[in-house]
N, C-alpha and C. Protein backbone atom coordinates (compact mmCIF):
# COMPACT_ATOMS: atom_id res chain seq x y z
N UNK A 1 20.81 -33.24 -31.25
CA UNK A 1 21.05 -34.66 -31.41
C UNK A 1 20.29 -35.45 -30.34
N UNK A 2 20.57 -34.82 -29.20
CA UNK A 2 19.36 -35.33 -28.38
C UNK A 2 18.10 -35.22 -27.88
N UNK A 3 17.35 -34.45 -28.62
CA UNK A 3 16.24 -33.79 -28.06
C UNK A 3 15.10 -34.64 -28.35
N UNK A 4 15.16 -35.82 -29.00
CA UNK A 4 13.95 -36.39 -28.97
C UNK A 4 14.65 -38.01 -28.03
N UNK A 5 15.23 -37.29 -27.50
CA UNK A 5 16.09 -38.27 -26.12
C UNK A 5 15.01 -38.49 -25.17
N UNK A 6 14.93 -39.30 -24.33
CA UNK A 6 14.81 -39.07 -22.99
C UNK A 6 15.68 -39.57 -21.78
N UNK A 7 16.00 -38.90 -21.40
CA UNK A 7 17.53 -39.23 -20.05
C UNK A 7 17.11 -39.73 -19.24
N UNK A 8 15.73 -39.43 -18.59
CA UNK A 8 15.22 -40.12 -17.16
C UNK A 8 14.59 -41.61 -17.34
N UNK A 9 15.11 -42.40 -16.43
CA UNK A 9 14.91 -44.02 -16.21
C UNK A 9 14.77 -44.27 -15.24
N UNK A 10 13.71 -44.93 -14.61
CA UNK A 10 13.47 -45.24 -13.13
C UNK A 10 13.93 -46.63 -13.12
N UNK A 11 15.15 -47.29 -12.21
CA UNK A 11 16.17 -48.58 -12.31
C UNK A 11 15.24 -49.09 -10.94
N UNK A 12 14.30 -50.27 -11.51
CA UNK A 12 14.05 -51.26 -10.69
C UNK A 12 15.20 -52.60 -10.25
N UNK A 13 15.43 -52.44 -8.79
CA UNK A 13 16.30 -53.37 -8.68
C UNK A 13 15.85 -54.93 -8.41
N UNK A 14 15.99 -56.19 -9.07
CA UNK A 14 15.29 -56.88 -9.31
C UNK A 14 15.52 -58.23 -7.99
N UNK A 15 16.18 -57.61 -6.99
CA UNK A 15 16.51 -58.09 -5.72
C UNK A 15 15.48 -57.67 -4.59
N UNK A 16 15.30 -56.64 -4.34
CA UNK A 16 15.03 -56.06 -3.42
C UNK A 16 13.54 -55.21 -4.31
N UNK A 17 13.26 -54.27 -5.52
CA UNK A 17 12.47 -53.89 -5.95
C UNK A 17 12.79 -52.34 -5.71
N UNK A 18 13.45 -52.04 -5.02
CA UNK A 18 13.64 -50.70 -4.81
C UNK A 18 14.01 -49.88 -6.08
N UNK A 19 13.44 -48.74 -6.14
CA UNK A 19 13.29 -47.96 -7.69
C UNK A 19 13.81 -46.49 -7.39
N UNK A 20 14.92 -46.39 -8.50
CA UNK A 20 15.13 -44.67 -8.18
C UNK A 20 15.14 -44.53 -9.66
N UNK A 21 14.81 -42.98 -9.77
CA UNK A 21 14.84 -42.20 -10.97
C UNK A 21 16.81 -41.95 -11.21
N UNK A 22 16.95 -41.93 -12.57
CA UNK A 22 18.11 -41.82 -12.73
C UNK A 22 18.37 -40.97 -14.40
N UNK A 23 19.10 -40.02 -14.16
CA UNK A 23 19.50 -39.69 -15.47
C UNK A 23 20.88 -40.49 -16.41
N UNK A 24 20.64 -40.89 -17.54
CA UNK A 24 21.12 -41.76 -18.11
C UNK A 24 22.42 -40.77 -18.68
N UNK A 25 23.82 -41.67 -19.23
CA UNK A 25 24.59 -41.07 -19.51
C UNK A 25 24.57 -41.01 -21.08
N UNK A 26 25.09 -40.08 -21.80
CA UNK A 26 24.95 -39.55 -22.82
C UNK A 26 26.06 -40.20 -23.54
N UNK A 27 27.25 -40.49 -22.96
CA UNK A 27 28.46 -40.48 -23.64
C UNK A 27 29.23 -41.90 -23.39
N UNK A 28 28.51 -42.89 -22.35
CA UNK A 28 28.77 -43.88 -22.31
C UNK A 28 27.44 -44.65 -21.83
N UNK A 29 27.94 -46.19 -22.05
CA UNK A 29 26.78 -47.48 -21.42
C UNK A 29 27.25 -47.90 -19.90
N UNK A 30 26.40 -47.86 -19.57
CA UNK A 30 26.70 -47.97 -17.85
C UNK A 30 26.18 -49.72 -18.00
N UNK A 31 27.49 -50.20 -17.79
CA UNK A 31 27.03 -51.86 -17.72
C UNK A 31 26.92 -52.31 -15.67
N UNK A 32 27.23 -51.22 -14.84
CA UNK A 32 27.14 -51.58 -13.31
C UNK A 32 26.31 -50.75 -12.99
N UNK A 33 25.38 -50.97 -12.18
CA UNK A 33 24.78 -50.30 -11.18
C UNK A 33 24.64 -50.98 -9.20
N UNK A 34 24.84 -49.92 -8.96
CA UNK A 34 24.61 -50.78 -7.08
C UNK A 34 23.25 -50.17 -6.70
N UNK A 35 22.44 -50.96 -6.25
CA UNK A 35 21.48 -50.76 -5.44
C UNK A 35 21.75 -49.81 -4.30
N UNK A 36 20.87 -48.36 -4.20
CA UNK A 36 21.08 -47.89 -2.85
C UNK A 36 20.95 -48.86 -1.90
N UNK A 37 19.85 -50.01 -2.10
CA UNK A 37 18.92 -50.45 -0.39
C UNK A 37 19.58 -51.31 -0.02
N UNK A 38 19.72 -52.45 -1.46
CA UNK A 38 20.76 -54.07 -1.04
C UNK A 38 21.79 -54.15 -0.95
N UNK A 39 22.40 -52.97 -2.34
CA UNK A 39 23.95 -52.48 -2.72
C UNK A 39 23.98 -54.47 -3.09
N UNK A 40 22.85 -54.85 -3.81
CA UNK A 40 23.36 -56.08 -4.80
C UNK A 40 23.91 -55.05 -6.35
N UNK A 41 24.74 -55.48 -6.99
CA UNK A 41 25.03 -55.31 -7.84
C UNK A 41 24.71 -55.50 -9.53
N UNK A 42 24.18 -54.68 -10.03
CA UNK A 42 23.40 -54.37 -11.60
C UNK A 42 24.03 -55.20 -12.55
N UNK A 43 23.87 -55.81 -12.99
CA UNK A 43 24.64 -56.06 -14.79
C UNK A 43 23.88 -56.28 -15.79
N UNK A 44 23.86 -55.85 -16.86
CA UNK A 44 22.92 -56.00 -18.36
C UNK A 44 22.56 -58.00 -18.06
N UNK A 45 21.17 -57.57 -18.51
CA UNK A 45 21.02 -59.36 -19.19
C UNK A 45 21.33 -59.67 -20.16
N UNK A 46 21.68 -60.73 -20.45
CA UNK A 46 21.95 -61.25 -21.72
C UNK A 46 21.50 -60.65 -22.90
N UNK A 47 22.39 -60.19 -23.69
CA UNK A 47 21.40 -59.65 -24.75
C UNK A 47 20.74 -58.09 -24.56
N UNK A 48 21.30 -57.40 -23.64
CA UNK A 48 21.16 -56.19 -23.61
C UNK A 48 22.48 -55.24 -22.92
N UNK A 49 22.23 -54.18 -23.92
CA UNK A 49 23.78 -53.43 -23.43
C UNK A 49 24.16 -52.45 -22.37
N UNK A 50 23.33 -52.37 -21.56
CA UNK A 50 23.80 -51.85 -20.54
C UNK A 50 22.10 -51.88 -19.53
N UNK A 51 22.69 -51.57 -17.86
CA UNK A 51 21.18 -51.94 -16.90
C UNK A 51 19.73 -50.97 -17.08
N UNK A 52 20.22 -49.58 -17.94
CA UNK A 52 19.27 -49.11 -18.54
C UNK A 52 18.38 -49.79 -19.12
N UNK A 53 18.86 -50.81 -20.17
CA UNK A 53 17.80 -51.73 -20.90
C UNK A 53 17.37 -52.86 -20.44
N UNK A 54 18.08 -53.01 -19.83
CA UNK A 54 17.48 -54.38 -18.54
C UNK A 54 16.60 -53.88 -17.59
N UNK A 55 16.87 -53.19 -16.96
CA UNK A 55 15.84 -52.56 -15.61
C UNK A 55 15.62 -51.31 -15.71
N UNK A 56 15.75 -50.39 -16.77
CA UNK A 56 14.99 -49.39 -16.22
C UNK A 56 13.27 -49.31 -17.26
N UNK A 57 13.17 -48.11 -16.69
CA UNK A 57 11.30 -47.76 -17.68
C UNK A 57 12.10 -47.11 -19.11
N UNK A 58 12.69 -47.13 -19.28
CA UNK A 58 13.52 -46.04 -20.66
C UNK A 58 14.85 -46.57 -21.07
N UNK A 59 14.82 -47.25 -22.46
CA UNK A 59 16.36 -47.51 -22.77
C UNK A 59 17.28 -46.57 -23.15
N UNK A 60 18.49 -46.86 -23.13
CA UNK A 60 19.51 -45.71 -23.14
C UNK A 60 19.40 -45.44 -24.57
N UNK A 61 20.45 -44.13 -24.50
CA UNK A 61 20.30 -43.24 -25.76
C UNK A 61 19.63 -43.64 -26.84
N UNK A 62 21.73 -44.55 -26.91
CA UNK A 62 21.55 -45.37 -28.64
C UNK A 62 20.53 -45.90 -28.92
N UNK A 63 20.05 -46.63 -28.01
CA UNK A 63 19.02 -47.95 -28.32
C UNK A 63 17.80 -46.92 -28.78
N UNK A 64 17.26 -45.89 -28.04
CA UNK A 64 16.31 -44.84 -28.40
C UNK A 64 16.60 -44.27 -29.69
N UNK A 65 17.81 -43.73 -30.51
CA UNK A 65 18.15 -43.35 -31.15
C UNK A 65 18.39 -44.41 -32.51
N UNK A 66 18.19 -45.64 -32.65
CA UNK A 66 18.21 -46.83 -32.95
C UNK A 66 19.43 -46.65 -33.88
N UNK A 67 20.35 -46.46 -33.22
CA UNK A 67 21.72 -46.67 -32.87
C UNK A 67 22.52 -47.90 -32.30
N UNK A 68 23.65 -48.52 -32.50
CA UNK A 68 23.99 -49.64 -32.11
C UNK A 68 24.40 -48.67 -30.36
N UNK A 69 24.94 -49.60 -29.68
CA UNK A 69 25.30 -49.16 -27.94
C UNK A 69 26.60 -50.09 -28.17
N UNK A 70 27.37 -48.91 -27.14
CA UNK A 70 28.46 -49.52 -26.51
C UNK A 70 29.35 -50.15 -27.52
N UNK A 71 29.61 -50.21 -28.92
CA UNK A 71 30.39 -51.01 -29.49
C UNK A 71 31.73 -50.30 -29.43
């Protein structure tokens, strides 16, 4: 089911710029993330369902899977 997945997302933080690689969760939408550097705090933009699709290089699952997210 997931193999034409990709889990890894590098989360640019749009405060500070600082970027880590991150493996994405399979089984839920991660709508928070904290910055290691600023520890400002992540939230989806408008119109997107979780900070995967806002800031990272790779949207989460569903959205890859063109699947609805998070409902």
């Amino acid at each position: 089911m997931t193999s034409n997945v990709n889990l890894q997302s590098e989360l640019t933080c749009p405060e500070c710029s600082h970027r880590k690689m991150e493996t994405m969760p399979t089984d839920a939408c991660q709508w928070f993330y904290e910055c290691e550097q600023c520890h400002v705090l992540l939230k989806p933009k408008a119109g997107d369902c979780c900070v995967y699709c806002s800031y990272g290089t790779v949207p989460c699952p569903p959205i890859q899977q063109d699947k609805s997210c998070c409902s």
